[in-house]
PDB file of N, CA and C in Angstrom:
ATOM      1  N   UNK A   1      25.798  -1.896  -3.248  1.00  0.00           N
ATOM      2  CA  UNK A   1      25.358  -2.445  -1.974  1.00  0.00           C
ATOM      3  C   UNK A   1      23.840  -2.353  -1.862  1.00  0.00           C
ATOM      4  N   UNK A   2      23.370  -3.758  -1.539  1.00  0.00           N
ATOM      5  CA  UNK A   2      21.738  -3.760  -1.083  1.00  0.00           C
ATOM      6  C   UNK A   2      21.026  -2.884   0.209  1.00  0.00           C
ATOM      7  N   UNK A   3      20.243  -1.868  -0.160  1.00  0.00           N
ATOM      8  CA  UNK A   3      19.583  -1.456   0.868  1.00  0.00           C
ATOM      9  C   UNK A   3      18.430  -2.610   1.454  1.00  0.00           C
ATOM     10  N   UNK A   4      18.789  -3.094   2.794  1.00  0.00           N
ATOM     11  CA  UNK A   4      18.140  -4.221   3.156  1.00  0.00           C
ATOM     12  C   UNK A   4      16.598  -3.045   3.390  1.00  0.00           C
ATOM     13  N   UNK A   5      16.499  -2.019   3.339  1.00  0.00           N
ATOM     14  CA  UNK A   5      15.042  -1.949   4.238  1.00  0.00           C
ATOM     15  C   UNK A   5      14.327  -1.247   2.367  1.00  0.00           C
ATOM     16  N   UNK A   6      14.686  -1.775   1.710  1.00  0.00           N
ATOM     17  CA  UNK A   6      14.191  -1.613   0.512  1.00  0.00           C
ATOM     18  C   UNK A   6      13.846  -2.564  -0.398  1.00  0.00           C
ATOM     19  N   UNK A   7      12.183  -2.853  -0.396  1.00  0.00           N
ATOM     20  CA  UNK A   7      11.681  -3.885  -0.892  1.00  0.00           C
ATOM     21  C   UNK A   7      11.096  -4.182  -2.656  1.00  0.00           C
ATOM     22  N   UNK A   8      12.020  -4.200  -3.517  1.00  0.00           N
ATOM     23  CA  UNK A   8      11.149  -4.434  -5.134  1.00  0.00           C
ATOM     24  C   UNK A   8      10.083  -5.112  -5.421  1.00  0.00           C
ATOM     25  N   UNK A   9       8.954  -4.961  -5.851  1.00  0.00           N
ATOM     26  CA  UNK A   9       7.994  -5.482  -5.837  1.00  0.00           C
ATOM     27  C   UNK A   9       7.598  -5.137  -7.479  1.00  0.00           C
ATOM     28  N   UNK A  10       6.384  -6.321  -8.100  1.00  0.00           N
ATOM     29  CA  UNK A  10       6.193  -6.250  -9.550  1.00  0.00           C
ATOM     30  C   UNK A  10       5.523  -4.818  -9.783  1.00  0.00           C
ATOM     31  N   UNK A  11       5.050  -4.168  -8.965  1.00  0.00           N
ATOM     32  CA  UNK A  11       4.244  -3.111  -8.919  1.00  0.00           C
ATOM     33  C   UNK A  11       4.909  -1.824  -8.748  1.00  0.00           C
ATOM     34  N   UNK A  12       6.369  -1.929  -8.352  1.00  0.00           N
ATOM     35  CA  UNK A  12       6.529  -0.960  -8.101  1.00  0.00           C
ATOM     36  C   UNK A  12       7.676  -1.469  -6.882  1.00  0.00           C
ATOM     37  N   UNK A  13       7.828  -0.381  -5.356  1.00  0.00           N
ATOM     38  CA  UNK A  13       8.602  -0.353  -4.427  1.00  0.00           C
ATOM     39  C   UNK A  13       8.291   0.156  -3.201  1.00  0.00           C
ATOM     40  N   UNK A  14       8.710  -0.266  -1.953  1.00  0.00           N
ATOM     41  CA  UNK A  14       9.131   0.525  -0.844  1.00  0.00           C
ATOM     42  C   UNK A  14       9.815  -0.126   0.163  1.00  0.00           C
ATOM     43  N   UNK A  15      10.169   0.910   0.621  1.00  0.00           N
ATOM     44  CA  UNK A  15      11.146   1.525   1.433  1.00  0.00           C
ATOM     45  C   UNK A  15      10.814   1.566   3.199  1.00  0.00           C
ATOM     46  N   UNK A  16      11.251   0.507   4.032  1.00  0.00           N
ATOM     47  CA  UNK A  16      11.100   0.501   5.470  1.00  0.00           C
ATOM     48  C   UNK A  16      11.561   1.619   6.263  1.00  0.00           C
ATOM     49  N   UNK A  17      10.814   3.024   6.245  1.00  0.00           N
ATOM     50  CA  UNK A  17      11.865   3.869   6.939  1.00  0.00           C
ATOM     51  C   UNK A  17      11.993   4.141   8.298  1.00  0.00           C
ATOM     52  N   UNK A  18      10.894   3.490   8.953  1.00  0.00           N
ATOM     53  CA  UNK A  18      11.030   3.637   9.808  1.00  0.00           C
ATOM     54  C   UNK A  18      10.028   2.369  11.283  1.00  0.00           C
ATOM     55  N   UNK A  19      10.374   1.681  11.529  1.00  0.00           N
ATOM     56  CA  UNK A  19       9.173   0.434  12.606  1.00  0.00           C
ATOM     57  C   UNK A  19       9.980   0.382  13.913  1.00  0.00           C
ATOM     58  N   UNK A  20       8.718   0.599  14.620  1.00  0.00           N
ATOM     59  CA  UNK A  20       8.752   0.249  16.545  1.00  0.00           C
ATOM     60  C   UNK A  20       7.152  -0.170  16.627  1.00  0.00           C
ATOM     61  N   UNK A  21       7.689  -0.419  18.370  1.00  0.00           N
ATOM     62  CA  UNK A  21       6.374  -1.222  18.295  1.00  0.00           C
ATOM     63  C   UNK A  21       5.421  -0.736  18.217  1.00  0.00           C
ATOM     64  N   UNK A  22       4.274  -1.655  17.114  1.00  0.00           N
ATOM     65  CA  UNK A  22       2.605  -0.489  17.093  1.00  0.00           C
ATOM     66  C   UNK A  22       2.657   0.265  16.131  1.00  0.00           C
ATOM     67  N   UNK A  23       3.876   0.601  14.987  1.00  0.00           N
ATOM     68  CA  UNK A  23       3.572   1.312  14.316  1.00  0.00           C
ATOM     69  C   UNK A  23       4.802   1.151  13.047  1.00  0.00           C
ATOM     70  N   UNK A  24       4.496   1.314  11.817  1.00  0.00           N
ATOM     71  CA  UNK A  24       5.458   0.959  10.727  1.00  0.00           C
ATOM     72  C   UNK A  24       5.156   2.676   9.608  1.00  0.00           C
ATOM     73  N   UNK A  25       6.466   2.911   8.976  1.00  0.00           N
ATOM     74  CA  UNK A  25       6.420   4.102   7.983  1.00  0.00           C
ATOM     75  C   UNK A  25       7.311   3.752   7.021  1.00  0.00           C
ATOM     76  N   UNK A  26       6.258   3.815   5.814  1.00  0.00           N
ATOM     77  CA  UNK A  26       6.836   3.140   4.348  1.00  0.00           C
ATOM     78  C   UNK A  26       6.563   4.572   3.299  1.00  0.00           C
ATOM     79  N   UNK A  27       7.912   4.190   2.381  1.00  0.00           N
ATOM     80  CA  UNK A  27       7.705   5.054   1.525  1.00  0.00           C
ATOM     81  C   UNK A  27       7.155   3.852   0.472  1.00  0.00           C
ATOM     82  N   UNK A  28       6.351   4.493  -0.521  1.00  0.00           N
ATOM     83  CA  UNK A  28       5.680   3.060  -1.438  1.00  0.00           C
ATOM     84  C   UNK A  28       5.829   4.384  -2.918  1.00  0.00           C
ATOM     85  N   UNK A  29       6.395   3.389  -4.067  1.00  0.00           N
ATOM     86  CA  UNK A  29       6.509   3.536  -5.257  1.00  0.00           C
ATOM     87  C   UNK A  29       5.712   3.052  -6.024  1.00  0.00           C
ATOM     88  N   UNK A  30       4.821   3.442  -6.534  1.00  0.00           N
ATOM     89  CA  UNK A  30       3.429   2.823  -7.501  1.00  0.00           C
ATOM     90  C   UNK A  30       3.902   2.849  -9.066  1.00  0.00           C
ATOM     91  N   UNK A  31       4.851   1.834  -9.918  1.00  0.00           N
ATOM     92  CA  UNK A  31       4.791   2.026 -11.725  1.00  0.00           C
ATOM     93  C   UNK A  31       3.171   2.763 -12.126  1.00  0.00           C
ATOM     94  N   UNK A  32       3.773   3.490 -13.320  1.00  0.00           N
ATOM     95  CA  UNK A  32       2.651   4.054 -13.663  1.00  0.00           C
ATOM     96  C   UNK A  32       1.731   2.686 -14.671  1.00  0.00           C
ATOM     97  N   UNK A  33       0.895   3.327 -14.239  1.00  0.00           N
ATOM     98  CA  UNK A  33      -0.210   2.178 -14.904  1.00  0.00           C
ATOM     99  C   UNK A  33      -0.206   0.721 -13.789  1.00  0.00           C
ATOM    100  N   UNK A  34       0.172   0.766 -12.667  1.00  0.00           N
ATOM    101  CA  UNK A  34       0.706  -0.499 -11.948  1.00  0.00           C
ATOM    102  C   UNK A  34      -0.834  -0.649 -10.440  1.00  0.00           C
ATOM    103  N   UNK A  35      -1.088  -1.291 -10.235  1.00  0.00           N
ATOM    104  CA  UNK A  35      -1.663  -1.375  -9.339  1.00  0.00           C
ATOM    105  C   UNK A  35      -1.318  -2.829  -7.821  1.00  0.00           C
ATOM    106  N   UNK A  36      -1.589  -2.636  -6.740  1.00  0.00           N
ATOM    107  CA  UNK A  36      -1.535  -3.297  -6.242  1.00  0.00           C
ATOM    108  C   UNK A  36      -2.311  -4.298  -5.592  1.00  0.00           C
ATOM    109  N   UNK A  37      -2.233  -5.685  -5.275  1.00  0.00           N
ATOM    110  CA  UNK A  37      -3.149  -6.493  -5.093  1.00  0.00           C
ATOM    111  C   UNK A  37      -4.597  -5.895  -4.119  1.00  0.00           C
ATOM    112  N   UNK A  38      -5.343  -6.635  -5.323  1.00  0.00           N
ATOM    113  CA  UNK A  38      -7.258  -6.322  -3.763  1.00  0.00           C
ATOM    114  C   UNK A  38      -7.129  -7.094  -2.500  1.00  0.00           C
ATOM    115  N   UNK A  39      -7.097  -6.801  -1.354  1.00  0.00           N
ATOM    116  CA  UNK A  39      -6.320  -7.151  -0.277  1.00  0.00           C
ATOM    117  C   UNK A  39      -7.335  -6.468   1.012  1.00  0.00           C
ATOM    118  N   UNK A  40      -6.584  -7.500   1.745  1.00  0.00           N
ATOM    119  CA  UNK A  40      -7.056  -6.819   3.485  1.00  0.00           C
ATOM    120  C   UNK A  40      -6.195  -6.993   4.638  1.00  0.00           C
ATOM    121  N   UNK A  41      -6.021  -6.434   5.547  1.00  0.00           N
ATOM    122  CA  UNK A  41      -4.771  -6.664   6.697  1.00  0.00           C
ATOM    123  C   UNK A  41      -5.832  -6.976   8.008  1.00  0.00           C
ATOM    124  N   UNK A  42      -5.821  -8.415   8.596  1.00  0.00           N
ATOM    125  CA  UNK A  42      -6.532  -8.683   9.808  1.00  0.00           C
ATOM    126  C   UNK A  42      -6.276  -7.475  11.381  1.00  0.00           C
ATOM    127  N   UNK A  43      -4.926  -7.268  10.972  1.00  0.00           N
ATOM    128  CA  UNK A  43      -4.215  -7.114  12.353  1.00  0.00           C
ATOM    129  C   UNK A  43      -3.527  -5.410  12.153  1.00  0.00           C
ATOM    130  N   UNK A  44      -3.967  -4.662  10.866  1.00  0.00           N
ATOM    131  CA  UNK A  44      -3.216  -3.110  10.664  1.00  0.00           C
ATOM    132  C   UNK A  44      -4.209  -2.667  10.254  1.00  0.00           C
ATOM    133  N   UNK A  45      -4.325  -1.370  10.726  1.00  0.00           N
ATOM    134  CA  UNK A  45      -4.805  -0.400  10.135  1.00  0.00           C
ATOM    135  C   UNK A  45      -3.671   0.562   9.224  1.00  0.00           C
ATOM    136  N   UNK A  46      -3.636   1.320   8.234  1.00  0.00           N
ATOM    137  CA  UNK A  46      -3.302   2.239   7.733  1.00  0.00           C
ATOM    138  C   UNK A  46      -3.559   3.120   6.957  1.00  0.00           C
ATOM    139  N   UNK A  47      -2.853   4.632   7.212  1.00  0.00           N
ATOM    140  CA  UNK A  47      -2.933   5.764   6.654  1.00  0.00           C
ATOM    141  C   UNK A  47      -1.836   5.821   5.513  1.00  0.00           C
ATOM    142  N   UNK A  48      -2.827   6.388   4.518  1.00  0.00           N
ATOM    143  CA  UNK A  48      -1.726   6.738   3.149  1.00  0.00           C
ATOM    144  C   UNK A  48      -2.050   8.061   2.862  1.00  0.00           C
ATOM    145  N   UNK A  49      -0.660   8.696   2.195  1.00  0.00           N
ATOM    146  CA  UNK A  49      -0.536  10.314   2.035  1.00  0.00           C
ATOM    147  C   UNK A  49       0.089  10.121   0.632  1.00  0.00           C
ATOM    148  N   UNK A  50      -0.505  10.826  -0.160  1.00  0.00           N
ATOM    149  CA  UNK A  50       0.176  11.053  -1.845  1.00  0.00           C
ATOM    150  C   UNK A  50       1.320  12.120  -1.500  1.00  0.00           C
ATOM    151  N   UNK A  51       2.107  11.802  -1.692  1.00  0.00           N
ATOM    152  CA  UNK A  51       3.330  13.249  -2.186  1.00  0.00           C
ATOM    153  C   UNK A  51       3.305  13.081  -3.257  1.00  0.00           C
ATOM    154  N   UNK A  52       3.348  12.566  -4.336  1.00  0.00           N
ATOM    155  CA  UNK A  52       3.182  12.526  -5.553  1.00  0.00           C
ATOM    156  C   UNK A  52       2.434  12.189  -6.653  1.00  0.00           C
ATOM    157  N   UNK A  53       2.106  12.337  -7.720  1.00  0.00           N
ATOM    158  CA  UNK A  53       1.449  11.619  -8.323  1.00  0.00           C
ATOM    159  C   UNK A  53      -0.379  11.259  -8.592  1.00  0.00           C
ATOM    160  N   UNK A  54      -1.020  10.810  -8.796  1.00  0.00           N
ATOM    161  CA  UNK A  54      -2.219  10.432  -9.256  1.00  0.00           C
ATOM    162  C   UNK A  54      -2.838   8.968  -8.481  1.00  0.00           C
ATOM    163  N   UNK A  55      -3.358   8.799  -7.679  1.00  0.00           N
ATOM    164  CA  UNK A  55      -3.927   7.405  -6.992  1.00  0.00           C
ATOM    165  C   UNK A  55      -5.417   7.126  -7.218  1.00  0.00           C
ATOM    166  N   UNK A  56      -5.648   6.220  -7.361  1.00  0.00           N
ATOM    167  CA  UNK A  56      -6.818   5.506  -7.550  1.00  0.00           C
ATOM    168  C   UNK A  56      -6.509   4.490  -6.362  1.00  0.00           C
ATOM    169  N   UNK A  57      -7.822   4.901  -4.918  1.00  0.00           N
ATOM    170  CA  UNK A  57      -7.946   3.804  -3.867  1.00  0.00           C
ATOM    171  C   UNK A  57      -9.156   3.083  -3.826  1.00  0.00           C
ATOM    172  N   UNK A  58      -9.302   1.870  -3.918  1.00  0.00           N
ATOM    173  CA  UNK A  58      -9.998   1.288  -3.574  1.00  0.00           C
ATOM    174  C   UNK A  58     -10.405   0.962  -2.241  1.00  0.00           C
ATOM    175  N   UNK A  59     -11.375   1.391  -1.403  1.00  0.00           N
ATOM    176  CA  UNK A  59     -11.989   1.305  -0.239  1.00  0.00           C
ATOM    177  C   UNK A  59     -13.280   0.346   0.077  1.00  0.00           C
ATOM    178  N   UNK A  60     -13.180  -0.519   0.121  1.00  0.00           N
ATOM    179  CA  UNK A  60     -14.439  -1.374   0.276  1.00  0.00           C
ATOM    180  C   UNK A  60     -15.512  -1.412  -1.295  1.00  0.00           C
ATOM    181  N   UNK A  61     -16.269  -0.561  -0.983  1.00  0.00           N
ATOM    182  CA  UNK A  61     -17.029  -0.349  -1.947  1.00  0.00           C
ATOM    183  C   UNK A  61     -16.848   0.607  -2.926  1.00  0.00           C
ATOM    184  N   UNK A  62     -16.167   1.786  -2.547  1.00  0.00           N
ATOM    185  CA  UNK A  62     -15.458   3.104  -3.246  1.00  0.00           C
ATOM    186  C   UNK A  62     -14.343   2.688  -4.008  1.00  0.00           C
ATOM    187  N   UNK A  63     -14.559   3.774  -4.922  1.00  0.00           N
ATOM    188  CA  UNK A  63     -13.322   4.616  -5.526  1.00  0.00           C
ATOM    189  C   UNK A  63     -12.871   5.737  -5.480  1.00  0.00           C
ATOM    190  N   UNK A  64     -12.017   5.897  -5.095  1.00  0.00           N
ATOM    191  CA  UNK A  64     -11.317   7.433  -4.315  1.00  0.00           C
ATOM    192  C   UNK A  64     -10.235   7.874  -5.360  1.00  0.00           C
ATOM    193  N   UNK A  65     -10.263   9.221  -5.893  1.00  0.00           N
ATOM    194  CA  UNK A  65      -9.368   9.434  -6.798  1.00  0.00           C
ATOM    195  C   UNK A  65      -8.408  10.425  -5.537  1.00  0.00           C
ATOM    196  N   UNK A  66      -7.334  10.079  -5.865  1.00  0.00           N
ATOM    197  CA  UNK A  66      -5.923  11.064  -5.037  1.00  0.00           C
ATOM    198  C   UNK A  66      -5.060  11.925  -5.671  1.00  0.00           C
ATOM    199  N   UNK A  67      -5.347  13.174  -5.304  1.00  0.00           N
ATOM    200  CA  UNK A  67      -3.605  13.009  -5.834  1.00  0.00           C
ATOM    201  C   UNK A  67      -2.788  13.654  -4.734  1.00  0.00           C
ATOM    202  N   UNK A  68      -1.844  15.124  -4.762  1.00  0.00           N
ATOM    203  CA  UNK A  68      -0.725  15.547  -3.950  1.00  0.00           C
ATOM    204  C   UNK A  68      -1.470  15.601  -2.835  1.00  0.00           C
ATOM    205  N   UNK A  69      -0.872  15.379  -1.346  1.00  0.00           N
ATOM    206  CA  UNK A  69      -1.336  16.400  -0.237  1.00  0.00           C
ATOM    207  C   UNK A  69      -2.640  15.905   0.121  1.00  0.00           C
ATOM    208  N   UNK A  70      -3.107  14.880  -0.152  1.00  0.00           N
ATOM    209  CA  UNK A  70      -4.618  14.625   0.273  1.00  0.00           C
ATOM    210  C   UNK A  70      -3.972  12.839   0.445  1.00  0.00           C
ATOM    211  N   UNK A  71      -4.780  12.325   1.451  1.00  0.00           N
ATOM    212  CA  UNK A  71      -4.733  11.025   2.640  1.00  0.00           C
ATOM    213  C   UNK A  71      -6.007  10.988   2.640  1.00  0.00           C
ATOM    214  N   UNK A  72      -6.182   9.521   2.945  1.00  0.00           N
ATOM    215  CA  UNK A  72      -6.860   8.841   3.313  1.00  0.00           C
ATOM    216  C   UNK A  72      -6.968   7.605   4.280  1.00  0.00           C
ATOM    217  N   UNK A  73      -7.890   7.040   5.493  1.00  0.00           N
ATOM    218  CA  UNK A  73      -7.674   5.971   6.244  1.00  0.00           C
ATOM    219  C   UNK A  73      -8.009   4.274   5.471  1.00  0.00           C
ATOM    220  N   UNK A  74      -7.706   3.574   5.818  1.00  0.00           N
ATOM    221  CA  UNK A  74      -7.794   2.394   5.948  1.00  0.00           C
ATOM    222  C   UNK A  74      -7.941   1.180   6.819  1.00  0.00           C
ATOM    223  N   UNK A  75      -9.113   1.285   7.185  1.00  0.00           N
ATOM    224  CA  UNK A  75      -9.461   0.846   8.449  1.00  0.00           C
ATOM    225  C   UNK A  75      -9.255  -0.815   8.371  1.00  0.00           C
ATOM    226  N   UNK A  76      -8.683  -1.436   9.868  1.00  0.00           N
ATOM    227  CA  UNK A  76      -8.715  -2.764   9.873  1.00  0.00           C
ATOM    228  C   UNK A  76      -9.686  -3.732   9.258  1.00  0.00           C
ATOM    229  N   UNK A  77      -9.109  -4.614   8.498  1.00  0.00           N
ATOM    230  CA  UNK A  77     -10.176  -5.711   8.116  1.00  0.00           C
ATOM    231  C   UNK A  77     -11.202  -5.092   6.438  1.00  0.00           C
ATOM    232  N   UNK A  78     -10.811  -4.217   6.141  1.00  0.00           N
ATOM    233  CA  UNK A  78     -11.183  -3.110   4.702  1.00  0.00           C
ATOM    234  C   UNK A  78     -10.234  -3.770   3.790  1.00  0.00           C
ATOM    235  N   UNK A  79     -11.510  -3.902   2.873  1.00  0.00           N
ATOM    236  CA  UNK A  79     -11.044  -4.778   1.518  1.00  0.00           C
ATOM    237  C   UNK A  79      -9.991  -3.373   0.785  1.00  0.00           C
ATOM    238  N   UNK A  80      -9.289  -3.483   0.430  1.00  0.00           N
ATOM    239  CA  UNK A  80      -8.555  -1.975  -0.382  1.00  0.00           C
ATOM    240  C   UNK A  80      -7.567  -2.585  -1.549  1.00  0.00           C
ATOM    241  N   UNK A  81      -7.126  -1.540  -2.475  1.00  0.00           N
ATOM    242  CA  UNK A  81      -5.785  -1.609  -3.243  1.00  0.00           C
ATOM    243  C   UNK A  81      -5.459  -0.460  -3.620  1.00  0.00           C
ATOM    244  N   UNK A  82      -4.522   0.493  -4.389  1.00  0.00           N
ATOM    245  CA  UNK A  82      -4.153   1.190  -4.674  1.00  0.00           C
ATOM    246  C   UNK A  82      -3.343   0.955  -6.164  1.00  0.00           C
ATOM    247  N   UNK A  83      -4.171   2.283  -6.935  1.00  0.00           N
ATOM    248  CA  UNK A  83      -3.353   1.965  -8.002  1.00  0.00           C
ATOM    249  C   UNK A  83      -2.709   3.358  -8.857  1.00  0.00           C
ATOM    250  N   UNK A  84      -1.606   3.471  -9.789  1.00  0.00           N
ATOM    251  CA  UNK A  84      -0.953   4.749 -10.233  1.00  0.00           C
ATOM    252  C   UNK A  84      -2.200   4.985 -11.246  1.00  0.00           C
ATOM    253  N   UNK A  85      -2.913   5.723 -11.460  1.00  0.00           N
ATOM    254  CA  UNK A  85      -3.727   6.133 -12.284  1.00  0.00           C
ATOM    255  C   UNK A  85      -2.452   7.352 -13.526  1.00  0.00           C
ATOM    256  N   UNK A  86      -1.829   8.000 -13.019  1.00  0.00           N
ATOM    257  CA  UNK A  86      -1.043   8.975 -14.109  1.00  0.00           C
ATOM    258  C   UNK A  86       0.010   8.664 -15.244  1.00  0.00           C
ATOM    259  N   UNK A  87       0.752   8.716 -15.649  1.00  0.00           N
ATOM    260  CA  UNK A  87       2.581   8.546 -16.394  1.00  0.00           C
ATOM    261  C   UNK A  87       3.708   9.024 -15.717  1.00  0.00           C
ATOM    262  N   UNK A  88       3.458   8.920 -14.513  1.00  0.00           N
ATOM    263  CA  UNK A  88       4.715   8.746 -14.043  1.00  0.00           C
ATOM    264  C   UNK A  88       4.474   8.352 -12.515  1.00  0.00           C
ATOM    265  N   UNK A  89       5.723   8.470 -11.850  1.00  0.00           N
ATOM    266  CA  UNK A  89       5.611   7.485 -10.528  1.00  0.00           C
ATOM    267  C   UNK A  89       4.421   7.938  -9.471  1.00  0.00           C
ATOM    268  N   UNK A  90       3.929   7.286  -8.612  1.00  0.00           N
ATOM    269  CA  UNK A  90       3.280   7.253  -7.908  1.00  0.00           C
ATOM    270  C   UNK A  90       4.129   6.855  -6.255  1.00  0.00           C
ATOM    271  N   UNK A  91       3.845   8.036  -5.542  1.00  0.00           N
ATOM    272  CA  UNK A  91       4.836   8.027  -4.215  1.00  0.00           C
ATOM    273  C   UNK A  91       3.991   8.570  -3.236  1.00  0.00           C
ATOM    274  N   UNK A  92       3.768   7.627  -1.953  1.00  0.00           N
ATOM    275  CA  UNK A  92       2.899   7.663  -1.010  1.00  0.00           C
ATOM    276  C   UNK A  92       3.506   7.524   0.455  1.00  0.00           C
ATOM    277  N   UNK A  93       3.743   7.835   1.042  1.00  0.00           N
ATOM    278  CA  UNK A  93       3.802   7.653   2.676  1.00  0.00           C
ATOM    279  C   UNK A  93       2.759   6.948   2.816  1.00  0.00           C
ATOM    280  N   UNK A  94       2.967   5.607   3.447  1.00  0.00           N
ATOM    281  CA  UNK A  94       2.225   4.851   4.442  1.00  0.00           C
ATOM    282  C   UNK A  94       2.652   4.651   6.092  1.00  0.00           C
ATOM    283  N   UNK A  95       1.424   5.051   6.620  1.00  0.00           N
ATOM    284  CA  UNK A  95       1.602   4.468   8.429  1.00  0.00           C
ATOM    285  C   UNK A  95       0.974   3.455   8.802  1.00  0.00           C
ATOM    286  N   UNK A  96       1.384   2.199   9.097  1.00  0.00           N
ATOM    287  CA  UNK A  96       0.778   1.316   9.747  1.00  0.00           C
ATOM    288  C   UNK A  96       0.674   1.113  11.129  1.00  0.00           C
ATOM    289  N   UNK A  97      -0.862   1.382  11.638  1.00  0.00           N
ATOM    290  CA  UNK A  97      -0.407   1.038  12.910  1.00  0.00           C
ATOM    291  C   UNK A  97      -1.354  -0.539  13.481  1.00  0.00           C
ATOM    292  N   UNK A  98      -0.706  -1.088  14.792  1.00  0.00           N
ATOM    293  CA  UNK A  98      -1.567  -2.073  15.082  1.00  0.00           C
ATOM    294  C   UNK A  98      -0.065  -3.422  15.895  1.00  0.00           C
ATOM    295  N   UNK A  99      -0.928  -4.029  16.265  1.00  0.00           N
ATOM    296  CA  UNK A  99       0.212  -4.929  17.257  1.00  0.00           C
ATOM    297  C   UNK A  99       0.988  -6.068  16.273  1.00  0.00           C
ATOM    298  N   UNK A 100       0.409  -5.984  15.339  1.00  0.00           N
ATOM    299  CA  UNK A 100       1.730  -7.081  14.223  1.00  0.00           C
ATOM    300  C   UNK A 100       1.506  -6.770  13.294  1.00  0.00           C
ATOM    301  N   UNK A 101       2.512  -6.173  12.425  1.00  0.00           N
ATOM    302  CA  UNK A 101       2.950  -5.355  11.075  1.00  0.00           C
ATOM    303  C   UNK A 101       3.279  -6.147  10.144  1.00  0.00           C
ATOM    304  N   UNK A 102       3.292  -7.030  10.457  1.00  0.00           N
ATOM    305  CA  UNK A 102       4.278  -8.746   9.211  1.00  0.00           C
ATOM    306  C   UNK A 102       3.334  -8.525   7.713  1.00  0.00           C
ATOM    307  N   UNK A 103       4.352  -8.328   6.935  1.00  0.00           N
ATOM    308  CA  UNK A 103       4.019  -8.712   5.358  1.00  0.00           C
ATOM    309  C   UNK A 103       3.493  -9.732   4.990  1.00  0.00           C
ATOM    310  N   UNK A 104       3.624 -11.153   6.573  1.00  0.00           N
ATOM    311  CA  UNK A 104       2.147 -12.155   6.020  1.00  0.00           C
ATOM    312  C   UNK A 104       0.895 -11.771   6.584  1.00  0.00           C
ATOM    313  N   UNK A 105       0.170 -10.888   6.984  1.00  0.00           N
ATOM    314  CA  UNK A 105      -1.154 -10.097   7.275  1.00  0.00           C
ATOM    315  C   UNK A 105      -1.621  -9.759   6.195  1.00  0.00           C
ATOM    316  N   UNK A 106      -1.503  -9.989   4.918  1.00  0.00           N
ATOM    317  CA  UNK A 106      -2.408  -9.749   3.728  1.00  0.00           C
ATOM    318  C   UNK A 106      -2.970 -10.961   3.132  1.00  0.00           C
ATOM    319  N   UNK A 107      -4.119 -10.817   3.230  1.00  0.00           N
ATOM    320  CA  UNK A 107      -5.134 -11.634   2.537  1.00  0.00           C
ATOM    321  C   UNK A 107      -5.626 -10.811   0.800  1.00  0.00           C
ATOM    322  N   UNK A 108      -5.202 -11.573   0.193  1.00  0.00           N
ATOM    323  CA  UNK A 108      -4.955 -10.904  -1.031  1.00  0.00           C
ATOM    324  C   UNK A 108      -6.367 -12.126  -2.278  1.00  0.00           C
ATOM    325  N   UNK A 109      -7.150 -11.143  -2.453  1.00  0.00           N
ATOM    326  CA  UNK A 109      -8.339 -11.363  -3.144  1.00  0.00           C
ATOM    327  C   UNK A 109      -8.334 -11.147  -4.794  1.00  0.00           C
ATOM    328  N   UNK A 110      -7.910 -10.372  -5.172  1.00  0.00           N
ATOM    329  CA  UNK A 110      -7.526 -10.132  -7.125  1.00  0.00           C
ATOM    330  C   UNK A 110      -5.822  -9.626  -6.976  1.00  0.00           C
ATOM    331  N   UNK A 111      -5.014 -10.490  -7.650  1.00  0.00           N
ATOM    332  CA  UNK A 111      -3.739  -9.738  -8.115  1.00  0.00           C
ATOM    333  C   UNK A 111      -3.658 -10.001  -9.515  1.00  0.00           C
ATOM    334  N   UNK A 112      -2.806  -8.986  -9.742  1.00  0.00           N
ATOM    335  CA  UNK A 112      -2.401  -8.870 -11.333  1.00  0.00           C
ATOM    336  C   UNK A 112      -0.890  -9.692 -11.986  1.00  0.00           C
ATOM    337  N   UNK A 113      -0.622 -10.363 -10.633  1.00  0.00           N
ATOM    338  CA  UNK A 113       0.662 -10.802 -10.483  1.00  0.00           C
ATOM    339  C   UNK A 113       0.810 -12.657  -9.837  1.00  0.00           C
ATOM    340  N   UNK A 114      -0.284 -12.410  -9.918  1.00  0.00           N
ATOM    341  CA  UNK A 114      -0.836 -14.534  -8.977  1.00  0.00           C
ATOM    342  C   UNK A 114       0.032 -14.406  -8.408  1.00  0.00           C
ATOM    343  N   UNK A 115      -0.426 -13.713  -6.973  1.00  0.00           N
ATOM    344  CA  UNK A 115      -0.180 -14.131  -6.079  1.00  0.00           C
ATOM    345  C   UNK A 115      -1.569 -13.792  -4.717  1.00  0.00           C
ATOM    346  N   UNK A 116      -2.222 -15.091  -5.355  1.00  0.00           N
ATOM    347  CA  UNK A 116      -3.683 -14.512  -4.362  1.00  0.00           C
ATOM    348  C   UNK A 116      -3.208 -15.800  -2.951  1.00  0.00           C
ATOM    349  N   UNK A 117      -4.143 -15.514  -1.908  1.00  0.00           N
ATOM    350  CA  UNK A 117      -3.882 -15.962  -1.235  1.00  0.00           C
ATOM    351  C   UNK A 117      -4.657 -17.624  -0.904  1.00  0.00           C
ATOM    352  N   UNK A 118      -4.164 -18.156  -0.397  1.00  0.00           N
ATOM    353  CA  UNK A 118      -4.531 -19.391  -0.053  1.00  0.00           C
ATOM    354  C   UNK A 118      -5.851 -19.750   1.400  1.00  0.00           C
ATOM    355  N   UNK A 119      -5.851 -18.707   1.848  1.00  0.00           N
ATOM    356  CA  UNK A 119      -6.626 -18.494   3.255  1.00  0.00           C
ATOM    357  C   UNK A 119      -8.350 -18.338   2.812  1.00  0.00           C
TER     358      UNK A 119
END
C-alpha cells in the first residue's frame, strides 16, 4: 500500500508529516552523493535540521557544511540547495512556514535532473 504523504524524488525522498495553515513538516531523504535543485521559494521561508548525515547548503552566496544537530534558516526569496556530501543517507527535518506551501513555489535555477523552471 502507497503512503500518499510520501513523495520519491530523483534525489532522494520525503515524507509530509505533518501541514496546517502557515506551516508544513517534512522529513527529507538526501541519496548519498545526490543533491537537490538551485532553487528559491517566493512565498516560504524554511528551517532545516540534520538528524543525520553530512549536508552541504547552499545559501545565496555561501557554503555551509552540516552535519548532526546543527540547523540552519532559509530565508524567503534565498537562492539555496542542499546536497548529501557523505556515503550514506542524508535525513533532515524541514519547517516551512508562510501563507502557501505548494510544491509549485520553486523557481528552480541549476538541476541535475532538467527540471529547471520556465519562469
Amino acid at each position: 500500500m502507497k503512503n500518499e504523504n510520501l513523495f520519491e524524488r530523483p534525489w532522494g525522498s520525503y515524507f509530509n508529516a505533518l501541514e496546517e495553515p502557515g506551516f508544513k513538516i517534512k522529513k527529507i531523504l538526501v541519496k548519498p552523493g545526490a543533491r537537490l535543485s538551485l532553487q528559491s521559494h517566493e512565498q516560504r521561508a524554511e528551517h532545516w535540521v540534520v538528524v543525520e548525515g553530512q549536508a552541504l547548503v547552499t545559501l545565496d552566496d555561501k557554503e555551509i557544511k552540516m552535519g548532526r544537530d546543527q540547523h540552519i534558516y532559509i530565508p524567503k526569496g534565498s537562492i539555496h540547495r542542499l546536497q548529501n556530501l557523505g556515503a550514506e543517507d542524508l535525513i533532515l527535518v524541514e519547517v516551512q512556514l508562510g501563507n502557501y506551501l505548494g510544491e509549485d513555489d520553486i523557481k528552480r535555477y541549476q538541476d541535475d535532473y532538467n527540471r529547471l523552471s520556465d519562469k
